[in-house]
Protein backbone atom coordinates (compact mmCIF):
# COMPACT_ATOMS: atom_id res chain seq x y z
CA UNK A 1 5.93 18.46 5.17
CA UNK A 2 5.84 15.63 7.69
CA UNK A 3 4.24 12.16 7.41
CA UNK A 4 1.25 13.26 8.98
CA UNK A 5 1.23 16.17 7.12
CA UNK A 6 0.26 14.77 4.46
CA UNK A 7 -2.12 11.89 5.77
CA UNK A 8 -4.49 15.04 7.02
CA UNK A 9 -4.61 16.05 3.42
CA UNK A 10 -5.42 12.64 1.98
CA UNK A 11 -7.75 11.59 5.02
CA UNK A 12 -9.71 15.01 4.11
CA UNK A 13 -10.05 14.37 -0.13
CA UNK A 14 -10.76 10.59 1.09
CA UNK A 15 -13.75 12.10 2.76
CA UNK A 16 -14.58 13.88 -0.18
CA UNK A 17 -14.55 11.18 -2.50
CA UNK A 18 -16.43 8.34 -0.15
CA UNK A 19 -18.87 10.69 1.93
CA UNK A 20 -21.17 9.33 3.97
CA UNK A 21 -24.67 7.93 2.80
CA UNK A 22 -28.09 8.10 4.32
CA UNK A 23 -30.27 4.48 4.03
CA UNK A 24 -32.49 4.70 1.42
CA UNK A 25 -33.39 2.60 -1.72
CA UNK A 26 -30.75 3.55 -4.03
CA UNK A 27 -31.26 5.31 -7.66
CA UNK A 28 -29.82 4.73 -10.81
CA UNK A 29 -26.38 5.27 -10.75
CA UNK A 30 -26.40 5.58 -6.76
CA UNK A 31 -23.72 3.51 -4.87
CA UNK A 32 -25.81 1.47 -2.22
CA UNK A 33 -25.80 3.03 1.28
CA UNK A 34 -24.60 -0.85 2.96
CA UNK A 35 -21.79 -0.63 0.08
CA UNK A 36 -20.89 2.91 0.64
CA UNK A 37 -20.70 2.32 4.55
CA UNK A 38 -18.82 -1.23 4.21
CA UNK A 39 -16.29 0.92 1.92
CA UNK A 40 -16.01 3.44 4.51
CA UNK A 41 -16.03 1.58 7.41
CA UNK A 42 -12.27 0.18 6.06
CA UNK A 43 -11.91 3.42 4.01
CA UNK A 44 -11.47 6.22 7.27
CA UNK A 45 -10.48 3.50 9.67
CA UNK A 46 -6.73 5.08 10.25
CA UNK A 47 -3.84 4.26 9.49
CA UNK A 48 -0.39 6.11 8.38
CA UNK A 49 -1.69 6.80 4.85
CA UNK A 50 1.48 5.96 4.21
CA UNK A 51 1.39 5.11 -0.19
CA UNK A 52 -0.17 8.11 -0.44
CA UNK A 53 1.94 10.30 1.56
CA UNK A 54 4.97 8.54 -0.79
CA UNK A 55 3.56 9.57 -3.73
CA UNK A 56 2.36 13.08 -3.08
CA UNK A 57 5.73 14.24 -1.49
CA UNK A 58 7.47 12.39 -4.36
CA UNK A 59 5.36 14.71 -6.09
CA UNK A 60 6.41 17.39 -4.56
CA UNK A 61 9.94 16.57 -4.31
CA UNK A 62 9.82 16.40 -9.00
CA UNK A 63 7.96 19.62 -8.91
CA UNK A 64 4.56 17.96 -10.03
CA UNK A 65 1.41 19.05 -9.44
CA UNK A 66 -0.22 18.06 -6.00
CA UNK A 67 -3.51 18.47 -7.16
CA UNK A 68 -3.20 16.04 -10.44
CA UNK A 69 -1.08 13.80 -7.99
CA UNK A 70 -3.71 14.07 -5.80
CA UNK A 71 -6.37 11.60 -7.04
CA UNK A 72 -3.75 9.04 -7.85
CA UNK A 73 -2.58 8.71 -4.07
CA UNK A 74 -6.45 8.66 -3.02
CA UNK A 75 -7.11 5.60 -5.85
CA UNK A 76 -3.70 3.85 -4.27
CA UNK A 77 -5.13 4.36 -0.71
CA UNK A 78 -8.46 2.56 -2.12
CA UNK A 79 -6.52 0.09 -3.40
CA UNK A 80 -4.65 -0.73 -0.40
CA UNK A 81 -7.95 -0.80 1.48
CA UNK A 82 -9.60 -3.15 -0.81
CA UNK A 83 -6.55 -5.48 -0.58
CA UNK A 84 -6.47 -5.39 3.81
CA UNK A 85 -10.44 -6.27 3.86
CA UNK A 86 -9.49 -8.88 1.40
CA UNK A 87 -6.39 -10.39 3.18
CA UNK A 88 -8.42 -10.61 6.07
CA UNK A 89 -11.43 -12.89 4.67
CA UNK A 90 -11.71 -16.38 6.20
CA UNK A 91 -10.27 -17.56 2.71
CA UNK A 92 -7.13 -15.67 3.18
CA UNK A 93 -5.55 -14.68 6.54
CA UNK A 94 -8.82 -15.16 8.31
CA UNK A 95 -8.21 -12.10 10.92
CA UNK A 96 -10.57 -10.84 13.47
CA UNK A 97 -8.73 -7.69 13.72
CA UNK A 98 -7.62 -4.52 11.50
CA UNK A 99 -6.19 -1.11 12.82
CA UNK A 100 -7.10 -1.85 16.39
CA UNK A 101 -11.05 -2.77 15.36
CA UNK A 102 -13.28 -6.09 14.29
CA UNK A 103 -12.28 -6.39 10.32
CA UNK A 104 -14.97 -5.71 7.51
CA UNK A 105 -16.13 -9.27 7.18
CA UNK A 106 -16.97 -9.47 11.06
CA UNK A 107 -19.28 -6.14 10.76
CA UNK A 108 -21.00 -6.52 7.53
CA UNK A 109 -20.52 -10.27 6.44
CA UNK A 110 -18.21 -12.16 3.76
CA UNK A 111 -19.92 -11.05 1.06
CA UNK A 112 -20.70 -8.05 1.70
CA UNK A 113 -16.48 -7.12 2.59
CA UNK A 114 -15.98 -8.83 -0.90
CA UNK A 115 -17.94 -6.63 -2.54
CA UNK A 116 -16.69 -3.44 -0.44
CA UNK A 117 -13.22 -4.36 -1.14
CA UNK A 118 -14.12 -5.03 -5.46
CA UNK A 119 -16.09 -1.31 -5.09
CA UNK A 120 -13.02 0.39 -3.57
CA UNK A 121 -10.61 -1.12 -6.75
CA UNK A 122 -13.61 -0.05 -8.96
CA UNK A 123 -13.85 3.37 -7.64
CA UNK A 124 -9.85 3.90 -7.66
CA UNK A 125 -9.83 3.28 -11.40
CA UNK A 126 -12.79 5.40 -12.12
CA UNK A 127 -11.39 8.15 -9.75
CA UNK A 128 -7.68 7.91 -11.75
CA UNK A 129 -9.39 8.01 -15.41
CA UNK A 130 -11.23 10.67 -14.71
CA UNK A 131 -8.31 12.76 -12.76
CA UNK A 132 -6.74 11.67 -16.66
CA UNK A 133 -9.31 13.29 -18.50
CA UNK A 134 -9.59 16.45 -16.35
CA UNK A 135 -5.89 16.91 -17.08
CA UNK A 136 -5.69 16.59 -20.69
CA UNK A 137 -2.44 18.64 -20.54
CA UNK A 138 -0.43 16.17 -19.04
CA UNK A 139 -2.23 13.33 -20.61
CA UNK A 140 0.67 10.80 -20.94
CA UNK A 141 2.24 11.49 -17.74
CA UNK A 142 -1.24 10.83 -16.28
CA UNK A 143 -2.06 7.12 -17.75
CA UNK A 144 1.89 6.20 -17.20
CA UNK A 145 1.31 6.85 -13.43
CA UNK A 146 -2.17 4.86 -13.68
CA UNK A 147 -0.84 1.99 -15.28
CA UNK A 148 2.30 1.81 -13.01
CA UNK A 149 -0.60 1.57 -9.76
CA UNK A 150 -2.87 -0.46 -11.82
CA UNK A 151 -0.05 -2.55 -12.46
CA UNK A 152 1.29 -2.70 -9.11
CA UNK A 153 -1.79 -3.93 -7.66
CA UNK A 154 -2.31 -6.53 -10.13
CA UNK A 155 -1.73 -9.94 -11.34
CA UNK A 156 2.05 -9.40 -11.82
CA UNK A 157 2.01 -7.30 -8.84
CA UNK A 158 0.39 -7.29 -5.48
CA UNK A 159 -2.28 -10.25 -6.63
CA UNK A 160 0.47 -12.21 -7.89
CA UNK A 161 2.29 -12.02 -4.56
CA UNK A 162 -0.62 -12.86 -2.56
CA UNK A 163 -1.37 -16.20 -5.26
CA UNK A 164 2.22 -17.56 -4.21
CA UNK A 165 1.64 -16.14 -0.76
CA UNK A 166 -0.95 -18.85 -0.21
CA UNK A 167 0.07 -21.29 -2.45
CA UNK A 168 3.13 -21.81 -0.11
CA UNK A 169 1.29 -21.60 3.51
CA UNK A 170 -0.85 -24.43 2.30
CA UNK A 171 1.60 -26.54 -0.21
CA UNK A 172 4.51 -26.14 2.76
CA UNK A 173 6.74 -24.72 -0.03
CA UNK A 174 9.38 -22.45 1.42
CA UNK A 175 12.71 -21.26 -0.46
CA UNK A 176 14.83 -18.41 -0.78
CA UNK A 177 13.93 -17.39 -3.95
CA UNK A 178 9.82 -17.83 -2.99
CA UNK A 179 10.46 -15.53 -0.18
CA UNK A 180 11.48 -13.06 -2.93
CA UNK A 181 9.08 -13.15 -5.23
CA UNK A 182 6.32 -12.86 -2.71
CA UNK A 183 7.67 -9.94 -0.26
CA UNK A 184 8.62 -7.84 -3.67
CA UNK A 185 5.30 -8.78 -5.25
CA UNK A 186 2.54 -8.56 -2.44
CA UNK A 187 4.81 -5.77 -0.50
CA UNK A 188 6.95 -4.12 -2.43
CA UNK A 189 5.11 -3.36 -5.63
CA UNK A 190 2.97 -1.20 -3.88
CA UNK A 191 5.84 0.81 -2.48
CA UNK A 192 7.16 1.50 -5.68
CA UNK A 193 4.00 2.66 -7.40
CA UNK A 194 3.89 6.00 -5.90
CA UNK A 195 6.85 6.85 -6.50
CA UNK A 196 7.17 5.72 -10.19
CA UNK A 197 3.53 7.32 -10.72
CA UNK A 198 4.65 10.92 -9.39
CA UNK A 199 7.87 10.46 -11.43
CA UNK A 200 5.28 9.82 -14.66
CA UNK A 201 3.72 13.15 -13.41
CA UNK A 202 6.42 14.96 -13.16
CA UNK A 203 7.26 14.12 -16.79
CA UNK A 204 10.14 11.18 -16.49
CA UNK A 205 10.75 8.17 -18.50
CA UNK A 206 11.18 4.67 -17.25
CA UNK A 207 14.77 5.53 -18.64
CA UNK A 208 15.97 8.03 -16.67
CA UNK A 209 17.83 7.74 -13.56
CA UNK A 210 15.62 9.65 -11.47
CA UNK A 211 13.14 7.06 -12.31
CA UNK A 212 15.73 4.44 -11.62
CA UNK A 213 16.94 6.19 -8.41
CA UNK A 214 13.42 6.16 -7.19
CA UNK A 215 12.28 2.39 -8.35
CA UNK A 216 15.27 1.66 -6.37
CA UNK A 217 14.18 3.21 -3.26
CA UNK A 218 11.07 1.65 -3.65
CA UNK A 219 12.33 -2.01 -3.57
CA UNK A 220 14.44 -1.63 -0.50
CA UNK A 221 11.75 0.34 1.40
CA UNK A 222 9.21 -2.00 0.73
CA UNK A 223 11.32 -5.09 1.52
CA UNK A 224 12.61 -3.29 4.40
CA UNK A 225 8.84 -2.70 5.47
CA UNK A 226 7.79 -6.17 5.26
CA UNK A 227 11.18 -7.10 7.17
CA UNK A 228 10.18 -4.97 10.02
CA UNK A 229 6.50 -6.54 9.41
CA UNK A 230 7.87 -10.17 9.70
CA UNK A 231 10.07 -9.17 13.15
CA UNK A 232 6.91 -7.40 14.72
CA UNK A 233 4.91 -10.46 14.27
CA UNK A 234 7.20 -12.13 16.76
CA UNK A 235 8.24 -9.61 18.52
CA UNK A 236 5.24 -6.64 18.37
CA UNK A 237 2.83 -5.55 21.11
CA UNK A 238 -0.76 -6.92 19.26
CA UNK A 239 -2.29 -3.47 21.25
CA UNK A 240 0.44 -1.23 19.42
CA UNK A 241 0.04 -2.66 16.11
CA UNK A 242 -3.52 -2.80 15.95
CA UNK A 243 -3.66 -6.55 14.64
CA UNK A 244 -2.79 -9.84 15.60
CA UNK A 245 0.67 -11.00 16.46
CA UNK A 246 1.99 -14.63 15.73
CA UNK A 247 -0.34 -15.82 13.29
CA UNK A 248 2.35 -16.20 10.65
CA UNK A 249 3.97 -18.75 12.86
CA UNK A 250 0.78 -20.89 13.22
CA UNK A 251 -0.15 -20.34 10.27
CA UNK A 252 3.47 -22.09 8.01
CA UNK A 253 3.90 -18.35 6.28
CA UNK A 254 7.08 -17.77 4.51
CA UNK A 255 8.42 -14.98 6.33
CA UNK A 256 12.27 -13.64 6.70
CA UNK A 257 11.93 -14.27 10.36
CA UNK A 258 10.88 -18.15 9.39
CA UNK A 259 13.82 -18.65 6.84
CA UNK A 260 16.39 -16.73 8.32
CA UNK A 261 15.79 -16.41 12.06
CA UNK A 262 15.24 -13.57 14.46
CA UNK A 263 18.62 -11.88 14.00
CA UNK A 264 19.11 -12.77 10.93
CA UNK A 265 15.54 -10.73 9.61
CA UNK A 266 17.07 -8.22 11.62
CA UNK A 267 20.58 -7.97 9.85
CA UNK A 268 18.27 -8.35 6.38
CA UNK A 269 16.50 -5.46 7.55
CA UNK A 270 19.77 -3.43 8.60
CA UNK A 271 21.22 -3.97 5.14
CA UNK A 272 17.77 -2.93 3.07
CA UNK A 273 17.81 -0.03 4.85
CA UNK A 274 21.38 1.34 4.05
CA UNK A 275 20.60 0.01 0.30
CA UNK A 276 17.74 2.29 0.43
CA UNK A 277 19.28 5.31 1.91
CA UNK A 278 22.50 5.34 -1.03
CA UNK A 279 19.69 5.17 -3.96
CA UNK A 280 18.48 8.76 -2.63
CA UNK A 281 21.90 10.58 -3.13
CA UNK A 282 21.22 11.85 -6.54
CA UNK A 283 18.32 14.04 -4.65
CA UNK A 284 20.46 15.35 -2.31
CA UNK A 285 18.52 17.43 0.26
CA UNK A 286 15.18 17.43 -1.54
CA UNK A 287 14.85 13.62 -0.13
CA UNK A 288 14.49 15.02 3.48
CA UNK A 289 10.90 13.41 3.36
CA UNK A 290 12.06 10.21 2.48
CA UNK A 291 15.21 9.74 4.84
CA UNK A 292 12.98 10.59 7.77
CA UNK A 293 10.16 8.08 6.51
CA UNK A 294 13.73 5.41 5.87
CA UNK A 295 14.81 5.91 9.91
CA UNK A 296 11.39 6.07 10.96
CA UNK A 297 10.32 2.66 9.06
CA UNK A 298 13.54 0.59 10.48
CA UNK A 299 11.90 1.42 14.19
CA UNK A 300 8.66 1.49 14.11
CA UNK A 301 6.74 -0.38 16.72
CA UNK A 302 3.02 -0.64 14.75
């Protein structure tokens, strides 16, 4: 299965999950129809699908089950979600524009993005405990891969990256080492969740070197991904990517293209992407997926 392949199945169970509401005056226990449609509006804007797609043809690749793994990769998708309407909030990036369209705070208002983007973490955790309970079989495979997401998207993880992300646009603090904690933090960790959370499916330990193989993967990729993010925000067409090019220039962000220069992200991004490639060999051919997502990822354009 392709890329896309596996986006139709998410962007169909995503549908599912988050259906559309009707306005009315809300029940007990009934998610608002403003916070259902703010959710959504971010929710089933687009986009490659691309964490999910990792973890479900990880999945697949271990000999999991895609329907357990299936709820995970939704919940990551909601948590990627929650974390673009957040980056974009005045207080953060402060962008206008998200997958080619006005962002969630231009549409419904700062507070009520805010509280779309804290409903779509709240739902994603709900969503994976249940998925936890309705597989009772597989019980401890099925909290390892919820903590490793959980875990990934928090305070030592994603939120983490994003604290030191800002921290250093406005303090003017910019070093090698702060470059690395931020792009493996905010970027990376995310990258590495589904494939460590399919491995916990499938039944592997942190220990193993299938696990290892995969974490490994997961750091280049994802530093390779916010290489090629860095270059297209000098380089990239803003009508191609679907956002806004150049900001992280006027804006002081520590980027590879800022401390290491045009070709010099590029050679970065040359070498992550060979790093990435040798940490799939104990896969052999079952890695297809993965090598194609590798060459595809060094040239994409959006």
């Amino acid at each position: 299965m392709t890329l896309k392949d596996y986006a139709a199945l998410v962007e169909d169970r995503l549908n599912e999950l988050l259906p559309e509401a009707a306005e009315k005056t809300p029940g007990i226990d009934e998610t608002p129809w403003l916070l259902n449609n703010a959710m959504r509006y971010s929710l089933m804007a687009g986009g490659k699908r691309l964490r999910p797609a990792m973890l479900l043809a990880c999945a697949d690749m271990l000999g999991a089950s895609r329907e357990e793994a299936m709820i995970p990769a939704c919940a990551l998708e909601m948590i990627h979600t929650y974390s673009l309407i957040h980056d974009d909030l005045p207080g953060m990036d402060n962008d206008t524009l998200r997958r080619g369209r006005p962002t969630n705070h231009v549409v419904f208002g700062e507070g009520q993005a805010i509280l779309a983007g804290d409903g779509l973490l709240s739902l994603a955790v709900e969503l994976m405990i249940g998925n936890v309970m309705a597989h009772p079989d597989n019980y401890a495979g099925g909290i390892r891969a919820m903590n490793e997401i959980v875990r990934g998207a928090g305070v030592s993880g994603m939120v983490g990256g994003q604290c030191m992300d800002l921290y250093c646009e406005r303090e003017g603090l910019c070093d090698e080492r702060m470059l690395s904690y931020i792009h493996m933090n905010k970027t990376a960790r995310m990258l590495i969740s589904p494939l460590r959370a399919a491995a916990a499916l499938a039944g592997y330990a942190p220990e193993s070197p299938e696990w290892k193989a995969l974490t490994a993967y997961g750091v280049n990729f994802g530093l390779l991904f916010q290489a090629v993010d860095d270059i297209l925000d000098v380089v990239g067409d803003e009508k191609t990517l679907g956002k806004s090019v150049g900001k992280d220039a006027a804006e002081g962000k520590l980027t590879y293209v800022a401390l290491y220069g045009l070709e010099g992200a590029r050679k970065r991004a040359d070498a992550l992407a060979g790093e990435a490639r040798a940490s799939l060999a104990p896969f052999g051919g079952r890695a297809a997926f993965f090598l194609d997502l590798l060459d595809s990822m060094a040239h994409r354009a959006s």
